[in-house]
PDB file of N, CA and C in Angstrom:
ATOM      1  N   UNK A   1       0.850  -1.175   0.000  1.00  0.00           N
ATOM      2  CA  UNK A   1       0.000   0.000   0.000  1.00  0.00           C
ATOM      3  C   UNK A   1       0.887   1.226   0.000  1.00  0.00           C
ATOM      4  N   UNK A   2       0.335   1.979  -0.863  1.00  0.00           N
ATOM      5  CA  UNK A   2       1.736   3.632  -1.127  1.00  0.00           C
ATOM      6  C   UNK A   2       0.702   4.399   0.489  1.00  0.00           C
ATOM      7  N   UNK A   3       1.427   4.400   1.513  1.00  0.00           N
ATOM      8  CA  UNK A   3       1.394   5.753   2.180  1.00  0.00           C
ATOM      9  C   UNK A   3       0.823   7.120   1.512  1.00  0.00           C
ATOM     10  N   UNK A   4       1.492   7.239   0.084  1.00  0.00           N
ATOM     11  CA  UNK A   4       1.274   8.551  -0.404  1.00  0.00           C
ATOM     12  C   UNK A   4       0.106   8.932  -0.732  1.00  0.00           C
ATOM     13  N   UNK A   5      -0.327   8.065  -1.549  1.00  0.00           N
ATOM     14  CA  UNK A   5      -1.655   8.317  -2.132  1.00  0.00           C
ATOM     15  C   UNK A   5      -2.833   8.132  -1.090  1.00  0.00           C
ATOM     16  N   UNK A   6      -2.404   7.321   0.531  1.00  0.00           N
ATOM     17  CA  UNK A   6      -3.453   6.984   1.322  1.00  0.00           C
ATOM     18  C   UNK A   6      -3.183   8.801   1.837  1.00  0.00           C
ATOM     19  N   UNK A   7      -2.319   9.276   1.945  1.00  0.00           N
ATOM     20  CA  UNK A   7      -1.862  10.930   3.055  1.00  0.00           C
ATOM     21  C   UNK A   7      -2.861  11.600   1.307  1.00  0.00           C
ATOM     22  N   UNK A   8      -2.565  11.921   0.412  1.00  0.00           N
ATOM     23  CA  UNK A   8      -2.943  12.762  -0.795  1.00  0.00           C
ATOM     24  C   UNK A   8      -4.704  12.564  -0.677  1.00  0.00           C
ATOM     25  N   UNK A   9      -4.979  11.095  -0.577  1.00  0.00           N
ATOM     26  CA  UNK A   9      -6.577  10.996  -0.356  1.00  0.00           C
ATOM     27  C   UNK A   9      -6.954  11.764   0.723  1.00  0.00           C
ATOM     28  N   UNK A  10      -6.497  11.633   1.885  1.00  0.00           N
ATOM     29  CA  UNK A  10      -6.851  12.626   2.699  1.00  0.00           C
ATOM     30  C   UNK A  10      -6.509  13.698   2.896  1.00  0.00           C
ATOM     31  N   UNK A  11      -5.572  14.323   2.172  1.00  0.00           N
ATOM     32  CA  UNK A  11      -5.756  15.814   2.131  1.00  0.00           C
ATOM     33  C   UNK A  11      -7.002  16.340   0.967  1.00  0.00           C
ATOM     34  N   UNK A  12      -6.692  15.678   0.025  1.00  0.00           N
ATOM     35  CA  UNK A  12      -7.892  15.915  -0.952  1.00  0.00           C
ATOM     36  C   UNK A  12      -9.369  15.961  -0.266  1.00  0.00           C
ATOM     37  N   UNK A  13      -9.514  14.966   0.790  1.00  0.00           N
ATOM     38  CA  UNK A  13     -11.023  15.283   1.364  1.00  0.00           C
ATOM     39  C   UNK A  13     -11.005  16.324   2.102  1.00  0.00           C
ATOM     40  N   UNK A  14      -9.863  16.550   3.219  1.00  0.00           N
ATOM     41  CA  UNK A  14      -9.859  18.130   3.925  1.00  0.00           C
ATOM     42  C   UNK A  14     -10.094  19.005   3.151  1.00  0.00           C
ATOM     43  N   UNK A  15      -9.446  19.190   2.020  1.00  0.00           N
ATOM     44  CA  UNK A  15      -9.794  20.471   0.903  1.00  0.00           C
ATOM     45  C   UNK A  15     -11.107  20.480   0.482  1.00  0.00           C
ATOM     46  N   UNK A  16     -12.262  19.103   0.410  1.00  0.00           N
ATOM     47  CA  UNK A  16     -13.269  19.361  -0.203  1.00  0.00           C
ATOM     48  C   UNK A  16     -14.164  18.518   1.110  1.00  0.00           C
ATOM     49  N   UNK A  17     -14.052  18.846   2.330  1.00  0.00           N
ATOM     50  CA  UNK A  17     -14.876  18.227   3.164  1.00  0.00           C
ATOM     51  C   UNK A  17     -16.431  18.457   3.080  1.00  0.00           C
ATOM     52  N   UNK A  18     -16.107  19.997   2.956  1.00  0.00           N
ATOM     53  CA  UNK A  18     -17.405  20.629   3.225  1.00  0.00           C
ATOM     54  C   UNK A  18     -18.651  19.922   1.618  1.00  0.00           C
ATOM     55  N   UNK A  19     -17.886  19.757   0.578  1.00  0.00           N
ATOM     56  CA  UNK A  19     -18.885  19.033  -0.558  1.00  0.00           C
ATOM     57  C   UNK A  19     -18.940  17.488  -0.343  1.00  0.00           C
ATOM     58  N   UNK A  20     -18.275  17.172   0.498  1.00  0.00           N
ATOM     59  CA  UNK A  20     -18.060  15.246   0.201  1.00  0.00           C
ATOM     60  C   UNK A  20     -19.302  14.855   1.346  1.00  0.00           C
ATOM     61  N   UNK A  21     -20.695  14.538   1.129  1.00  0.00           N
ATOM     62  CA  UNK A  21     -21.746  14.240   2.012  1.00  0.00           C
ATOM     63  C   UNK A  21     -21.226  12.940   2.319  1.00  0.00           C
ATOM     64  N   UNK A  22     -22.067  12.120   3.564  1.00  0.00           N
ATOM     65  CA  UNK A  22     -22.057  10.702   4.329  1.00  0.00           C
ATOM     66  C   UNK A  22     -22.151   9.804   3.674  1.00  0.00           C
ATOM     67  N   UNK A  23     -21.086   8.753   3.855  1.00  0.00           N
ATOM     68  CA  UNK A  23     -21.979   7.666   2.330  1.00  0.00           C
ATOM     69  C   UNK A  23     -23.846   7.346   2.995  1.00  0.00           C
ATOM     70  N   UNK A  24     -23.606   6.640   2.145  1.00  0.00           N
ATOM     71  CA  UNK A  24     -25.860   6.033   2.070  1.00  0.00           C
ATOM     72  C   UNK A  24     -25.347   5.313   3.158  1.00  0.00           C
ATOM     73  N   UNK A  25     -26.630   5.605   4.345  1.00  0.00           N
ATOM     74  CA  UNK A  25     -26.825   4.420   5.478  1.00  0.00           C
ATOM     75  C   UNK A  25     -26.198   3.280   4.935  1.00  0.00           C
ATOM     76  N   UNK A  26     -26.830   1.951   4.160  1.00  0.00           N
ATOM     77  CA  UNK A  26     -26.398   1.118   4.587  1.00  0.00           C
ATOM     78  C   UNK A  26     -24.562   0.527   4.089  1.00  0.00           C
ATOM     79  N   UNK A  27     -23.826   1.437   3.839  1.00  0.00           N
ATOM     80  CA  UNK A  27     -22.414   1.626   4.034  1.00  0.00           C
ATOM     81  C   UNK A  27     -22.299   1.878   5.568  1.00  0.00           C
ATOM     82  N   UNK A  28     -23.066   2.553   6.245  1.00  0.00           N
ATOM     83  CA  UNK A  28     -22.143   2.810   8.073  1.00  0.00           C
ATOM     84  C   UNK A  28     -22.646   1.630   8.560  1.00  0.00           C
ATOM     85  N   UNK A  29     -24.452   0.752   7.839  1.00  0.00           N
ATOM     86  CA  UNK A  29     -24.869  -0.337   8.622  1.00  0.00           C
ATOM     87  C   UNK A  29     -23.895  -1.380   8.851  1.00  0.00           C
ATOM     88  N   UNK A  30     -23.012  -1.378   7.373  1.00  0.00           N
ATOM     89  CA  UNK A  30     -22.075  -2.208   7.010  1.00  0.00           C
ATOM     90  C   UNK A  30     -20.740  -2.407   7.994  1.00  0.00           C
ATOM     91  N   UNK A  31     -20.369  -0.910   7.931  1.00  0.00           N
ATOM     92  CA  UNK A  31     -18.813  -0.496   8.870  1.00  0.00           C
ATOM     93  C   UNK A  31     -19.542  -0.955  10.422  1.00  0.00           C
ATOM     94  N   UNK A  32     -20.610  -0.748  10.810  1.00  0.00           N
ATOM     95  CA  UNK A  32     -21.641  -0.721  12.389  1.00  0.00           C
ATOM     96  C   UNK A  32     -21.003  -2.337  12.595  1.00  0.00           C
ATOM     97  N   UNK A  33     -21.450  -3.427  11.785  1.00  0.00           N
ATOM     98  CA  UNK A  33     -22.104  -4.533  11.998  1.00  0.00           C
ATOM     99  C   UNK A  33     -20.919  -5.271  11.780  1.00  0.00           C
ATOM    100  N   UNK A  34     -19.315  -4.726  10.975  1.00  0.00           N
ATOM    101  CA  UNK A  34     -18.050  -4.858  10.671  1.00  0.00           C
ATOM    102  C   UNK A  34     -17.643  -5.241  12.720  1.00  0.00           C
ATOM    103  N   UNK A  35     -17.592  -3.523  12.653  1.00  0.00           N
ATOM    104  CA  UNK A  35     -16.546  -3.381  13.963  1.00  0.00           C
ATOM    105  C   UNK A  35     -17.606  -4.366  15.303  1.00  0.00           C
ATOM    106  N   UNK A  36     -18.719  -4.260  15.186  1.00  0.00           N
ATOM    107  CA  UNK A  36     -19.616  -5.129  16.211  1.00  0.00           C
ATOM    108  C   UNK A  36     -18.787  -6.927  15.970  1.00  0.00           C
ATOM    109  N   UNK A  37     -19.069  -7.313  15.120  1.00  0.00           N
ATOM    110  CA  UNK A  37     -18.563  -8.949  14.997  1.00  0.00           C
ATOM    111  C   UNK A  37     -17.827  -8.923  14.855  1.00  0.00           C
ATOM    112  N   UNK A  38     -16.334  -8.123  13.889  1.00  0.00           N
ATOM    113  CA  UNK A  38     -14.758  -8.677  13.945  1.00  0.00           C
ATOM    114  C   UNK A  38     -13.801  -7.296  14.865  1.00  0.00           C
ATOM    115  N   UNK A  39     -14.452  -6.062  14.797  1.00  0.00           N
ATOM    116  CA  UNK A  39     -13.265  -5.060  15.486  1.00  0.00           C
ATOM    117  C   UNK A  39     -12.197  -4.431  14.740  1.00  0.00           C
ATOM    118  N   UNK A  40     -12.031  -3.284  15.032  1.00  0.00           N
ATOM    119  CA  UNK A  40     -11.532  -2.439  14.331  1.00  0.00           C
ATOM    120  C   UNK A  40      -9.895  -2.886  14.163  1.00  0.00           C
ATOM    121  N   UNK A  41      -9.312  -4.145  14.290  1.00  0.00           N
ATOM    122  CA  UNK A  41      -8.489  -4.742  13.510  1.00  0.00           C
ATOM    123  C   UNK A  41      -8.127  -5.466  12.304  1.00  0.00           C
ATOM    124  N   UNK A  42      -9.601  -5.823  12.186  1.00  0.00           N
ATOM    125  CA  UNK A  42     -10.478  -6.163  11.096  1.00  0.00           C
ATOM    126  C   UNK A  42     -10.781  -5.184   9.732  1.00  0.00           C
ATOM    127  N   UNK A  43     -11.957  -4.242  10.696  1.00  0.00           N
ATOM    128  CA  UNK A  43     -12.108  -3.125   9.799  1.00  0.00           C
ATOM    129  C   UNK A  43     -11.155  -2.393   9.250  1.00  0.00           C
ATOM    130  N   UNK A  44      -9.656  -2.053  10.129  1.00  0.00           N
ATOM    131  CA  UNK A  44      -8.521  -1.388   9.230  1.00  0.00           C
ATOM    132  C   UNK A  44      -7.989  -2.238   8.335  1.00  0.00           C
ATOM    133  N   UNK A  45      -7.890  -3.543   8.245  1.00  0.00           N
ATOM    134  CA  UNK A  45      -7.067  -3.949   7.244  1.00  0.00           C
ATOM    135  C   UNK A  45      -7.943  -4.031   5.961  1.00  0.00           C
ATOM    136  N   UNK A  46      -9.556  -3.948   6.048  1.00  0.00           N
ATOM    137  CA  UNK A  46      -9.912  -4.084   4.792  1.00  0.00           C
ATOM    138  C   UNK A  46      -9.496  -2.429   4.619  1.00  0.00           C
ATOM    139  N   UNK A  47      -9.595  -1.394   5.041  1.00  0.00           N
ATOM    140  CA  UNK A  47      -9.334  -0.552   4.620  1.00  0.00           C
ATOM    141  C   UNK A  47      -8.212  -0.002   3.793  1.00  0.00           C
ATOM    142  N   UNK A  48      -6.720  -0.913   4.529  1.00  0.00           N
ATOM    143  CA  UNK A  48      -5.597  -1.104   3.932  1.00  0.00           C
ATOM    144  C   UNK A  48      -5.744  -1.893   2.552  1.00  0.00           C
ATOM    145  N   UNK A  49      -6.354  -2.688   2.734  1.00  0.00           N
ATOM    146  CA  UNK A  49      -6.453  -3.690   1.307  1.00  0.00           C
ATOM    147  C   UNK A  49      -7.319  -2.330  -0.050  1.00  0.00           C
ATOM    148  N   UNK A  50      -8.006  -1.859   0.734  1.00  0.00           N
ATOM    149  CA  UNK A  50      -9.195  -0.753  -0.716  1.00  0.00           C
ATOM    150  C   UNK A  50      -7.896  -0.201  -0.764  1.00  0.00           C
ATOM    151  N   UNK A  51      -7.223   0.234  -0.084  1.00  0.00           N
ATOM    152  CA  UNK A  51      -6.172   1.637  -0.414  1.00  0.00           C
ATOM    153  C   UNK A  51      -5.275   0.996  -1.188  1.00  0.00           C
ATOM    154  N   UNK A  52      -5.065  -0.042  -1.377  1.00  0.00           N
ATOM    155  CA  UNK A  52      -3.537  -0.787  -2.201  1.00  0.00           C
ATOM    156  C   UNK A  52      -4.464  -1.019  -3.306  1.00  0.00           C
ATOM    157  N   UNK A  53      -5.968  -1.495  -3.271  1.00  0.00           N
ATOM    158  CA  UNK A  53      -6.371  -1.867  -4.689  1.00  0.00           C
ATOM    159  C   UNK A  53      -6.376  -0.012  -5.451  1.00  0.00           C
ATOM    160  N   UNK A  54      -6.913   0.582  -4.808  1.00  0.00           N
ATOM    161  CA  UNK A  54      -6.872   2.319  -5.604  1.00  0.00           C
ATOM    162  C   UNK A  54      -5.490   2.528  -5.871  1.00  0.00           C
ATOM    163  N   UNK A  55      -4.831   1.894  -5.198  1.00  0.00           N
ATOM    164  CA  UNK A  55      -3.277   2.315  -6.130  1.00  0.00           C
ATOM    165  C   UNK A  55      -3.035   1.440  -7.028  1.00  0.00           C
ATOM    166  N   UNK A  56      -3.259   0.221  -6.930  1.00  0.00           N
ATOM    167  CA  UNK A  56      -3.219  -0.810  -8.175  1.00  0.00           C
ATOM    168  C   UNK A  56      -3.905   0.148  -9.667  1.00  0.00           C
ATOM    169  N   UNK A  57      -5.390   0.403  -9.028  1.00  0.00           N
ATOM    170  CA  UNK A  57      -6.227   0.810 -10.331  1.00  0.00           C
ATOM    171  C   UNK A  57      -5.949   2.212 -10.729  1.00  0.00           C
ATOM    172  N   UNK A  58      -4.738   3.014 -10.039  1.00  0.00           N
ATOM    173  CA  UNK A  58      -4.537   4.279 -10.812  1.00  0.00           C
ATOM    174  C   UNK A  58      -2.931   3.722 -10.755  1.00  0.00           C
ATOM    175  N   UNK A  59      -2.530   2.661 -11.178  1.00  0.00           N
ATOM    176  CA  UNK A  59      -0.919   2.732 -11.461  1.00  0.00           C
ATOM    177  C   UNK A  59       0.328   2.980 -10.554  1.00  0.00           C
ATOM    178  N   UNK A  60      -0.132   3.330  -9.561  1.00  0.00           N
ATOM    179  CA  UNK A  60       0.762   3.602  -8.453  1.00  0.00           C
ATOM    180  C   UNK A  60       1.875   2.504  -7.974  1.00  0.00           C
ATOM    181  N   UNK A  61       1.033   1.269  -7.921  1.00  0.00           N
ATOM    182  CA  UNK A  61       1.548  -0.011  -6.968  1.00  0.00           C
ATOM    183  C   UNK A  61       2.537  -0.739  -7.825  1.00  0.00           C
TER     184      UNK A  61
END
């Protein structure tokens, strides 16, 4: 996973926080019902895994 592009994604949302709305309910039902049955050791690594596939699919990796 590039660090860079995970730090660049999040500056890019600070710059546009105020336009980027909540995803749709059942995305948080999803993350809710994630950290309830496996825990947020769980939930970060799929997060690590989306961030290495977005660098795969823009060339980065």
């Amino acid at each position: 996973m590039s660090i860079t592009s995970a730090q660049s994604y999040e500056m890019r949302i600070a710059r546009t926080a105020d336009k980027i709305g909540d995803p749709p309910e059942p995305y948080w039902q999803t993350v809710e019902r994630l950290l309830a049955d496996r825990g947020g050791d769980y939930v970060a690594r799929l997060l690590a895994y989306a961030l290495r596939d977005l660098d795969k699919a823009q060339g980065k990796a």
